[in-house]
N, C-alpha and C. Protein backbone atom coordinates (compact mmCIF):
# COMPACT_ATOMS: atom_id res chain seq x y z
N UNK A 1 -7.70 0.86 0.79
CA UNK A 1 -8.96 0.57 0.11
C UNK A 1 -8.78 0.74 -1.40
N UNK A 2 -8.12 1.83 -1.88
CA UNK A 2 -8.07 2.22 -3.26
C UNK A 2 -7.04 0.60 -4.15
N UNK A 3 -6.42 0.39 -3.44
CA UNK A 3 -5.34 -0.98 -3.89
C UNK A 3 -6.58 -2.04 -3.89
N UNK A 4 -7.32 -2.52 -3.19
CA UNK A 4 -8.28 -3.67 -3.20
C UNK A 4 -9.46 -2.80 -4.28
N UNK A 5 -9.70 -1.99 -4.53
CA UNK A 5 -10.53 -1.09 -5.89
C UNK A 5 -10.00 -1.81 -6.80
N UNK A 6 -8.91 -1.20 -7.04
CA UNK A 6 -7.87 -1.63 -8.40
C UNK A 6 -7.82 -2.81 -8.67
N UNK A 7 -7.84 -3.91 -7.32
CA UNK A 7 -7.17 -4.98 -7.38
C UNK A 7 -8.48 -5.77 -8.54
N UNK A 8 -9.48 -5.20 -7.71
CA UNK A 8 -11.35 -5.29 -8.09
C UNK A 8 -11.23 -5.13 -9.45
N UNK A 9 -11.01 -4.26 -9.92
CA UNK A 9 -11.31 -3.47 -11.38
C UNK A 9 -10.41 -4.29 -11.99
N UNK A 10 -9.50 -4.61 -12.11
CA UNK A 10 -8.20 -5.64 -12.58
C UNK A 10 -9.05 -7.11 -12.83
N UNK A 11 -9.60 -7.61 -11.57
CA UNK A 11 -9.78 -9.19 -11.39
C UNK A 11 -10.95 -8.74 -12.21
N UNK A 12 -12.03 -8.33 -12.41
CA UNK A 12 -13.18 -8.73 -13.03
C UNK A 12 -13.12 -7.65 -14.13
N UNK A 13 -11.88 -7.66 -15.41
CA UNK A 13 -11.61 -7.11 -16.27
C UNK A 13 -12.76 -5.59 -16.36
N UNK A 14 -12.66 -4.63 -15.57
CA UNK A 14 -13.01 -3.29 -15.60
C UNK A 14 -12.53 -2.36 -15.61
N UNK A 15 -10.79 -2.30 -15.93
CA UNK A 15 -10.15 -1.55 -15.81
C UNK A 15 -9.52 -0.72 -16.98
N UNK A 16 -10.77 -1.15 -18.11
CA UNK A 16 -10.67 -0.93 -19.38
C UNK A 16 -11.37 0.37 -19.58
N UNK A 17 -11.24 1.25 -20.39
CA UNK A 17 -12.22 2.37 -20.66
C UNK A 17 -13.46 1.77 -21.45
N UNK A 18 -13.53 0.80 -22.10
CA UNK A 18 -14.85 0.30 -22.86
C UNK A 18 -16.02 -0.37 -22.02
N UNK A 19 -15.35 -0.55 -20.33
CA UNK A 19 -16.17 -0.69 -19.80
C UNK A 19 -16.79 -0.24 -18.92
N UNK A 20 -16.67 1.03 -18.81
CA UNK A 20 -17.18 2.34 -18.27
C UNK A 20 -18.90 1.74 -18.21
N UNK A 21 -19.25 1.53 -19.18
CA UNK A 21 -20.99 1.55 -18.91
C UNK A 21 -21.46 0.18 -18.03
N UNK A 22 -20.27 -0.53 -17.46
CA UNK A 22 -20.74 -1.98 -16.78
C UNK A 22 -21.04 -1.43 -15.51
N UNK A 23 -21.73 -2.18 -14.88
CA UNK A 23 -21.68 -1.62 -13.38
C UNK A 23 -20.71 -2.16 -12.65
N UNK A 24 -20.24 -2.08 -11.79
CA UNK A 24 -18.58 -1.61 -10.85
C UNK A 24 -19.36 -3.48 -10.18
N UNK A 25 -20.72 -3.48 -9.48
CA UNK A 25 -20.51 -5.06 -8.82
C UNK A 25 -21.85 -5.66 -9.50
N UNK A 26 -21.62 -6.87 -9.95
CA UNK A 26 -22.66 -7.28 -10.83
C UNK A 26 -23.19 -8.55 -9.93
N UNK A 27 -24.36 -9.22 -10.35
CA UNK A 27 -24.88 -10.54 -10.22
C UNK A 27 -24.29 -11.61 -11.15
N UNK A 28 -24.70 -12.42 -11.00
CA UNK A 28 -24.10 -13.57 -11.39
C UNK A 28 -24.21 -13.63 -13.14
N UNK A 29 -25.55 -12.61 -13.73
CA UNK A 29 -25.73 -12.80 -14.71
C UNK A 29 -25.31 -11.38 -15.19
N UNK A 30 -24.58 -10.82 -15.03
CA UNK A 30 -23.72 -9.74 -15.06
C UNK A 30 -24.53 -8.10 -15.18
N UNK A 31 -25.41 -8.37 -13.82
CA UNK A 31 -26.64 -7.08 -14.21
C UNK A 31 -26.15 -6.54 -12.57
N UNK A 32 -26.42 -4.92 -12.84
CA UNK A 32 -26.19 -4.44 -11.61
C UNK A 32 -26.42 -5.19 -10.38
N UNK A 33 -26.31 -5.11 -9.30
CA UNK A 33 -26.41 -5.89 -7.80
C UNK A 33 -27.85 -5.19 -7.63
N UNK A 34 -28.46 -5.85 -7.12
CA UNK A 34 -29.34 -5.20 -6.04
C UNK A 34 -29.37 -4.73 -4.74
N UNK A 35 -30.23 -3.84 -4.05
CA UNK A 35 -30.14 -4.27 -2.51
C UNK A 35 -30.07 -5.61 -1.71
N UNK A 36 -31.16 -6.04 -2.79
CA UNK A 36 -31.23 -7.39 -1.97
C UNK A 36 -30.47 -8.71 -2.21
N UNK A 37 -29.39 -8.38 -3.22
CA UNK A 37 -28.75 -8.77 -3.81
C UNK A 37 -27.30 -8.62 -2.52
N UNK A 38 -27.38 -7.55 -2.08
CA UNK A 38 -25.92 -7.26 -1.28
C UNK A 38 -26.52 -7.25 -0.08
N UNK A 39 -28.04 -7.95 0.36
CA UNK A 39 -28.23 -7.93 2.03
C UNK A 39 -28.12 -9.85 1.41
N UNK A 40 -27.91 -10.36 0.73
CA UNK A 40 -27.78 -11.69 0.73
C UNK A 40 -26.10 -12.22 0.40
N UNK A 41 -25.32 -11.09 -0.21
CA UNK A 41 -23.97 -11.10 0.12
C UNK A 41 -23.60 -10.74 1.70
N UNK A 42 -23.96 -9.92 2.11
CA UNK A 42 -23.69 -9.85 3.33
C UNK A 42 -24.11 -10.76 4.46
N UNK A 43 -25.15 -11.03 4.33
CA UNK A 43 -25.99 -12.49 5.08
C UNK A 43 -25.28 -13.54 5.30
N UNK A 44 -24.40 -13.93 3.70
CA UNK A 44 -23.68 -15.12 3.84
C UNK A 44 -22.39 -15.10 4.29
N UNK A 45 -21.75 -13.66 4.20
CA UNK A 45 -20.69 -14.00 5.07
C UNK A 45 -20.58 -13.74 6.32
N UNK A 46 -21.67 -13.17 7.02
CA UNK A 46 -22.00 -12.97 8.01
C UNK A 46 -21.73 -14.46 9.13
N UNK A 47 -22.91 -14.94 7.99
CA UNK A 47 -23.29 -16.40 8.75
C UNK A 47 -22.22 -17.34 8.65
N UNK A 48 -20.62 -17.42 7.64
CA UNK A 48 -19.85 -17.41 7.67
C UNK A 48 -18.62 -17.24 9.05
N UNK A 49 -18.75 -15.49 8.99
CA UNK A 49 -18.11 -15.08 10.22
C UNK A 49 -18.63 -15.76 11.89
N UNK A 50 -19.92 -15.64 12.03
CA UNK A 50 -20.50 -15.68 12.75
C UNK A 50 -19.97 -17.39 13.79
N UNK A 51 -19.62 -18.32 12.75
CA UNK A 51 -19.55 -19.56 13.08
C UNK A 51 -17.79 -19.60 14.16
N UNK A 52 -17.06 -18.57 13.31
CA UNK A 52 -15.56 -18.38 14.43
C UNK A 52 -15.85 -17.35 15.43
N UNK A 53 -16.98 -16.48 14.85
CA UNK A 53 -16.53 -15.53 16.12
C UNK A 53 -18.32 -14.74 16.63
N UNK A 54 -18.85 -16.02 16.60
CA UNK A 54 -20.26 -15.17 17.16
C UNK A 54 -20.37 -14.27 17.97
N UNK A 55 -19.85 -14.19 18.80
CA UNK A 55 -19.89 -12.70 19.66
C UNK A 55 -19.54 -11.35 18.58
N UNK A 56 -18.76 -11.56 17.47
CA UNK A 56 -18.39 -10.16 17.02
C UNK A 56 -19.50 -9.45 15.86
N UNK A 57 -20.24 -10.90 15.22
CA UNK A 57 -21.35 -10.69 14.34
C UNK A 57 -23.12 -10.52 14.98
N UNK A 58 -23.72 -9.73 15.00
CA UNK A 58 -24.98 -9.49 15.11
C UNK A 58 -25.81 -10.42 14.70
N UNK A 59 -26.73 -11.15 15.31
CA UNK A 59 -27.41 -11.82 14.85
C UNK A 59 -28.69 -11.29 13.53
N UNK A 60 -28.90 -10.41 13.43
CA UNK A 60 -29.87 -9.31 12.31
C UNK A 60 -28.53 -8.37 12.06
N UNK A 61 -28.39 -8.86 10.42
CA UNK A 61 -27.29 -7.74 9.70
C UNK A 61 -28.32 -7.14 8.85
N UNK A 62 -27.71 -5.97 7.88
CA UNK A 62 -28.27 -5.72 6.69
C UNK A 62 -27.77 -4.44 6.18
N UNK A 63 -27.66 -4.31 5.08
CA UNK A 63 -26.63 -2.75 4.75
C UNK A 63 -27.35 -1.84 5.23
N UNK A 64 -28.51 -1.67 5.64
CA UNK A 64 -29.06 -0.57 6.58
C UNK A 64 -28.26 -0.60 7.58
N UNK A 65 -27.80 -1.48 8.41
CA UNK A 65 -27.04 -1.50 9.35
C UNK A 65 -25.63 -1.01 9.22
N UNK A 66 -25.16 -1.48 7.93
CA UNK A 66 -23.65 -0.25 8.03
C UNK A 66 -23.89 1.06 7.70
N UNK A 67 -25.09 1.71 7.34
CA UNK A 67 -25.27 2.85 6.92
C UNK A 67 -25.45 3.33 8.04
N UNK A 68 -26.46 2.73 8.84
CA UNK A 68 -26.81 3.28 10.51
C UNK A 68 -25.66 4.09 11.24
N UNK A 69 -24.95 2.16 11.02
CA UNK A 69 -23.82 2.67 11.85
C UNK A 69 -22.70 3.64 11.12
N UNK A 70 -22.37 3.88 10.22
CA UNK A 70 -21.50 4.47 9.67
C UNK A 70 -21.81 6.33 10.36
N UNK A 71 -23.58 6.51 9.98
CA UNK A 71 -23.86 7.93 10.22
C UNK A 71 -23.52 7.74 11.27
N UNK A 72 -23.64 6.88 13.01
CA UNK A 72 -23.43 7.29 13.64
C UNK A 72 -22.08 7.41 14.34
N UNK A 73 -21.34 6.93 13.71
CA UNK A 73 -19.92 7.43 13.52
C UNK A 73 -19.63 8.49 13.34
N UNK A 74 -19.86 8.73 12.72
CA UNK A 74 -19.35 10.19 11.83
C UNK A 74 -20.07 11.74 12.84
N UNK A 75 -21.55 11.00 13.15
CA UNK A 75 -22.16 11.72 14.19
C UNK A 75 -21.29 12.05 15.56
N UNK A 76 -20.68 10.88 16.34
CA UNK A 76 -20.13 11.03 17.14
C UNK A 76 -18.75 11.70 17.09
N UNK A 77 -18.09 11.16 15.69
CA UNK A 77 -16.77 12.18 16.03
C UNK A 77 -16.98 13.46 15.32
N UNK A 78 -17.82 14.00 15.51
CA UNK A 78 -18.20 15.73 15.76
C UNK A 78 -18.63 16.50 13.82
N UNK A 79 -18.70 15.52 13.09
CA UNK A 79 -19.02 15.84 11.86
C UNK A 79 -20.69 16.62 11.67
N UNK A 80 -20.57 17.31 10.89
CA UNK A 80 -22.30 18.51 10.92
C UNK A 80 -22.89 17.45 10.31
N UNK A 81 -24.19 17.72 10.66
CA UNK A 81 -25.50 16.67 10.17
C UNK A 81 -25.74 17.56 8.54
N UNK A 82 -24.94 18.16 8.03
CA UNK A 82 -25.41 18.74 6.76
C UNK A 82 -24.69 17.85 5.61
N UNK A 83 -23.01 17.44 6.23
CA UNK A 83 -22.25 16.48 5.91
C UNK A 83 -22.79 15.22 5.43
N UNK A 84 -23.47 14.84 7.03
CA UNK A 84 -24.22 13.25 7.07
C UNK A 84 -25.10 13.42 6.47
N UNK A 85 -25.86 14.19 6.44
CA UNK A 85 -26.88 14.32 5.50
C UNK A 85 -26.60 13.94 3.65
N UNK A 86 -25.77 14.57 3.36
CA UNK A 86 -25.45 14.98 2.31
C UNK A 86 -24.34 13.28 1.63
N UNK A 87 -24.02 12.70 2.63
CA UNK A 87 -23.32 11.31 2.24
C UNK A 87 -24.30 10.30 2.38
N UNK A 88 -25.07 10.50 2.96
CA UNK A 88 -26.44 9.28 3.40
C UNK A 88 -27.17 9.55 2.47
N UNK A 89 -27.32 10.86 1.86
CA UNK A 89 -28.63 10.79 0.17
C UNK A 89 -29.58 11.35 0.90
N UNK A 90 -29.54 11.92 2.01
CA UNK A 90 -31.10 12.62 2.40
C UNK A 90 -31.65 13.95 1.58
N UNK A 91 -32.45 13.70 1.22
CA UNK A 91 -33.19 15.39 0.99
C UNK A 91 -33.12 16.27 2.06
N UNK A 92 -33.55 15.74 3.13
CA UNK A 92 -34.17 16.94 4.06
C UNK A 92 -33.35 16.46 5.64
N UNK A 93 -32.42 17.57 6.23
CA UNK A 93 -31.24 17.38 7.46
C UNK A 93 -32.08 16.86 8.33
N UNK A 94 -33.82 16.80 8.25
CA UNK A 94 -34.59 16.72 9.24
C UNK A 94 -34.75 15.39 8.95
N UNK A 95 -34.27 14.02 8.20
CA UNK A 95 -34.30 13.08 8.16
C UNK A 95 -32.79 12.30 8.84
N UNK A 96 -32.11 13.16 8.71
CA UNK A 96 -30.55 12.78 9.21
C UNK A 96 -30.53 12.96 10.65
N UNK A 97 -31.47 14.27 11.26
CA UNK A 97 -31.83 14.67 12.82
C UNK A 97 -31.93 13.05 13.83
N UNK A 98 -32.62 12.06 13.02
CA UNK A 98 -33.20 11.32 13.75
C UNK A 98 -31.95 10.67 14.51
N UNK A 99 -30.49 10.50 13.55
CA UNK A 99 -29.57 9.92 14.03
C UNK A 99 -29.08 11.01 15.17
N UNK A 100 -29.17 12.01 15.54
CA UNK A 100 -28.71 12.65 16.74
C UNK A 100 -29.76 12.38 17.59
N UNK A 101 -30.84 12.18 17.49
CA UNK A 101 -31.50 12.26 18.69
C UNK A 101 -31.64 10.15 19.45
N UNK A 102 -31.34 9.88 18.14
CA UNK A 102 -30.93 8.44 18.56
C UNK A 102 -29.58 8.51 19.76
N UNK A 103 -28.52 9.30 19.25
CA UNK A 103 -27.28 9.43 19.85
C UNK A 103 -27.58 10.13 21.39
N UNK A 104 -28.38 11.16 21.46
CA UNK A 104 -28.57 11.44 22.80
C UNK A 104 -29.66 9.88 23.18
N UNK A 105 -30.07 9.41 23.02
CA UNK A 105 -30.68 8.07 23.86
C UNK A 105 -29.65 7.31 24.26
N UNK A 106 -28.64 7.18 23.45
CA UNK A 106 -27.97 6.35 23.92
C UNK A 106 -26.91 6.88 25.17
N UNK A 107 -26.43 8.03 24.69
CA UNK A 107 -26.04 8.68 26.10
C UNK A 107 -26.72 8.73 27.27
N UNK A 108 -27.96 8.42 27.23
CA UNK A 108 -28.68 8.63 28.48
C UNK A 108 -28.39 7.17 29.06
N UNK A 109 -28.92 6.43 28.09
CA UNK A 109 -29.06 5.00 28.31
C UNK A 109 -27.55 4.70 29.14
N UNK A 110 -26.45 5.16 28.75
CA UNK A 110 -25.30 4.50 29.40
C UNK A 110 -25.34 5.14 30.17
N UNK A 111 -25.78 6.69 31.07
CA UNK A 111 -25.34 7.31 32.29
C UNK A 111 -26.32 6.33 33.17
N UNK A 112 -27.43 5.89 32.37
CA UNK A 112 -28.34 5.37 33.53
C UNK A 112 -27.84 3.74 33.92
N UNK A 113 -27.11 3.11 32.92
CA UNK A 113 -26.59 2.16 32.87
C UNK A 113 -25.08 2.03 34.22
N UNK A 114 -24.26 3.39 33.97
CA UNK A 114 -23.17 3.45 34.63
C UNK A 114 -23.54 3.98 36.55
N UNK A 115 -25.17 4.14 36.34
CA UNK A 115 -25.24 4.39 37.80
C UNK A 115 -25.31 3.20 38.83
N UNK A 116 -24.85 3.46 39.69
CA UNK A 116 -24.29 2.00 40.43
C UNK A 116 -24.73 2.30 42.16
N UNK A 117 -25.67 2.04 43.01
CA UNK A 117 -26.39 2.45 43.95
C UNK A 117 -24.79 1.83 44.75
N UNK A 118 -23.83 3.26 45.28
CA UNK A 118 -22.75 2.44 46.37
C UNK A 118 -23.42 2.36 48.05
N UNK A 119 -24.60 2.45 48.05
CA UNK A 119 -24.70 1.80 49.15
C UNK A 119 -24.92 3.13 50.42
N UNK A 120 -24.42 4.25 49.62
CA UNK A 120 -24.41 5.47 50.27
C UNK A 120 -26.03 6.39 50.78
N UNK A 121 -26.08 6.20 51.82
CA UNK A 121 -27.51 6.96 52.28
C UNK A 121 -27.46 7.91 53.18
N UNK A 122 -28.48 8.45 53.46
CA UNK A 122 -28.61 10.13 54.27
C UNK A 122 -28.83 9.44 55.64
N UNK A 123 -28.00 9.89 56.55
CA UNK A 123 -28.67 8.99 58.03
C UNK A 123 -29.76 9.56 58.09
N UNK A 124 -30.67 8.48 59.25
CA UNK A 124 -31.95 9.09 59.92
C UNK A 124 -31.95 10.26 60.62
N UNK A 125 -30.56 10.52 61.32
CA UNK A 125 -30.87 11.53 62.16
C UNK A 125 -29.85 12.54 61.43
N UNK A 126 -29.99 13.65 61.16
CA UNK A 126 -28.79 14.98 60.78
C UNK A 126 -28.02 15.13 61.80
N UNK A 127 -26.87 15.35 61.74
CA UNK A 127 -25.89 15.83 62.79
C UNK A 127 -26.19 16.77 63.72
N UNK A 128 -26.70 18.07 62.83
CA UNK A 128 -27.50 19.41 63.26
C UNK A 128 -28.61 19.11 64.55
N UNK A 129 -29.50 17.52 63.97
CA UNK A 129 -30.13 17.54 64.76
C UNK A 129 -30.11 17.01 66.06
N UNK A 130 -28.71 16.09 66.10
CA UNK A 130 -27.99 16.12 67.31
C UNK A 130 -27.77 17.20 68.38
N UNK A 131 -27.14 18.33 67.55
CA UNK A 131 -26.82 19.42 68.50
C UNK A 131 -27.51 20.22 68.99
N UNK A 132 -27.71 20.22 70.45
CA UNK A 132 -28.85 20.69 71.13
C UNK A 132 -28.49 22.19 71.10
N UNK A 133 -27.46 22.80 71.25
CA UNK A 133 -27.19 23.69 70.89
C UNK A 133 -27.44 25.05 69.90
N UNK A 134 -27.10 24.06 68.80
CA UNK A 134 -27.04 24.63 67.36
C UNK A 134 -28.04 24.81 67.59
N UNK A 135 -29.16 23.85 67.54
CA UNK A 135 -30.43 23.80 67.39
C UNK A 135 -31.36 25.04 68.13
N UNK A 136 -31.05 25.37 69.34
CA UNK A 136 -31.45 26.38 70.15
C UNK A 136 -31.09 27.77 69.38
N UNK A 137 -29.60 27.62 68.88
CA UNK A 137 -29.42 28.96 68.11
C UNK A 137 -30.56 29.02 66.92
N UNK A 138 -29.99 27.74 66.40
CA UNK A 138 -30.89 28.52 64.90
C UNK A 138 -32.53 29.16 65.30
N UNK A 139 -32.68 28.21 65.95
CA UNK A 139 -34.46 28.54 66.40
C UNK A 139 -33.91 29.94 67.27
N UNK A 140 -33.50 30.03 67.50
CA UNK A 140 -33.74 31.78 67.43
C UNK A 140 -33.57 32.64 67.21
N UNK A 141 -32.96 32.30 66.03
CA UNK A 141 -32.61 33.30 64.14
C UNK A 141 -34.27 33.63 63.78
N UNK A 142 -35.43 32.68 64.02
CA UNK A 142 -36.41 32.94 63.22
C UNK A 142 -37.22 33.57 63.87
């Protein structure tokens, strides 16, 4: 990543100290990006990607969506929500919470997903209650 930085800072002459006060990705008229500026960069290459490999692109993108997903990355491979918190820009861990309790839904969602009815049932009759025997004993345990 740091080589495609450089490569960045190089191609769109920023690799100068005088241009410290430019912003790092600009618009066309050389003013900071916007959000909506980089959900319409992303849009287009989306819709781009999307045309070779639709199955791999989402039909609804948006940099909320790599942020989503990024926390819940980081969520899953065992990182503290003080961390995620603290890389996502939250004030308060109780805004970052929401992505764990998202993460337990989805765990549920796949155990309930991975249950698979094999066909396995309780007979009508118990074995026990076959045995005329048994049956005589236990009844006169009580």
């Amino acid at each position: 990543v740091m080589n495609l930085v450089v490569a960045y800072l190089h191609e769109n002459n920023l690799d100068n100290p005088s241009k410290g006060a430019y912003p790092l990705f600009s618009n066309i008229w050389g003013e900071p990006l916007t959000s909506s500026g980089v959900a319409y960069v992303i849009n287009k290459y989306a819709a781009q990607a999307r045309i070779l490999h639709p199955e791999l692109i989402p039909s609804k993108i948006s940099p909320h969506i790599f942020r989503h997903s990024r926390a819940m990355h980081l969520l899953q491979a065992g990182v503290n929500l003080v961390y995620i918190r603290d890389i996502l820009g939250h004030v308060s861990v109780k805004t970052t919470e929401i992505y764990a309790r998202a993460d337990s839904g989805l765990k549920r969602d796949a155990l309930e997903a991975a249950y698979v009815d094999m066909g396995i049932h309780e007979p009508e009759q118990k074995s026990w209650e076959k045995n005329q025997k048994l049956r005589e004993y236990l009844k006169s345990l009580a």
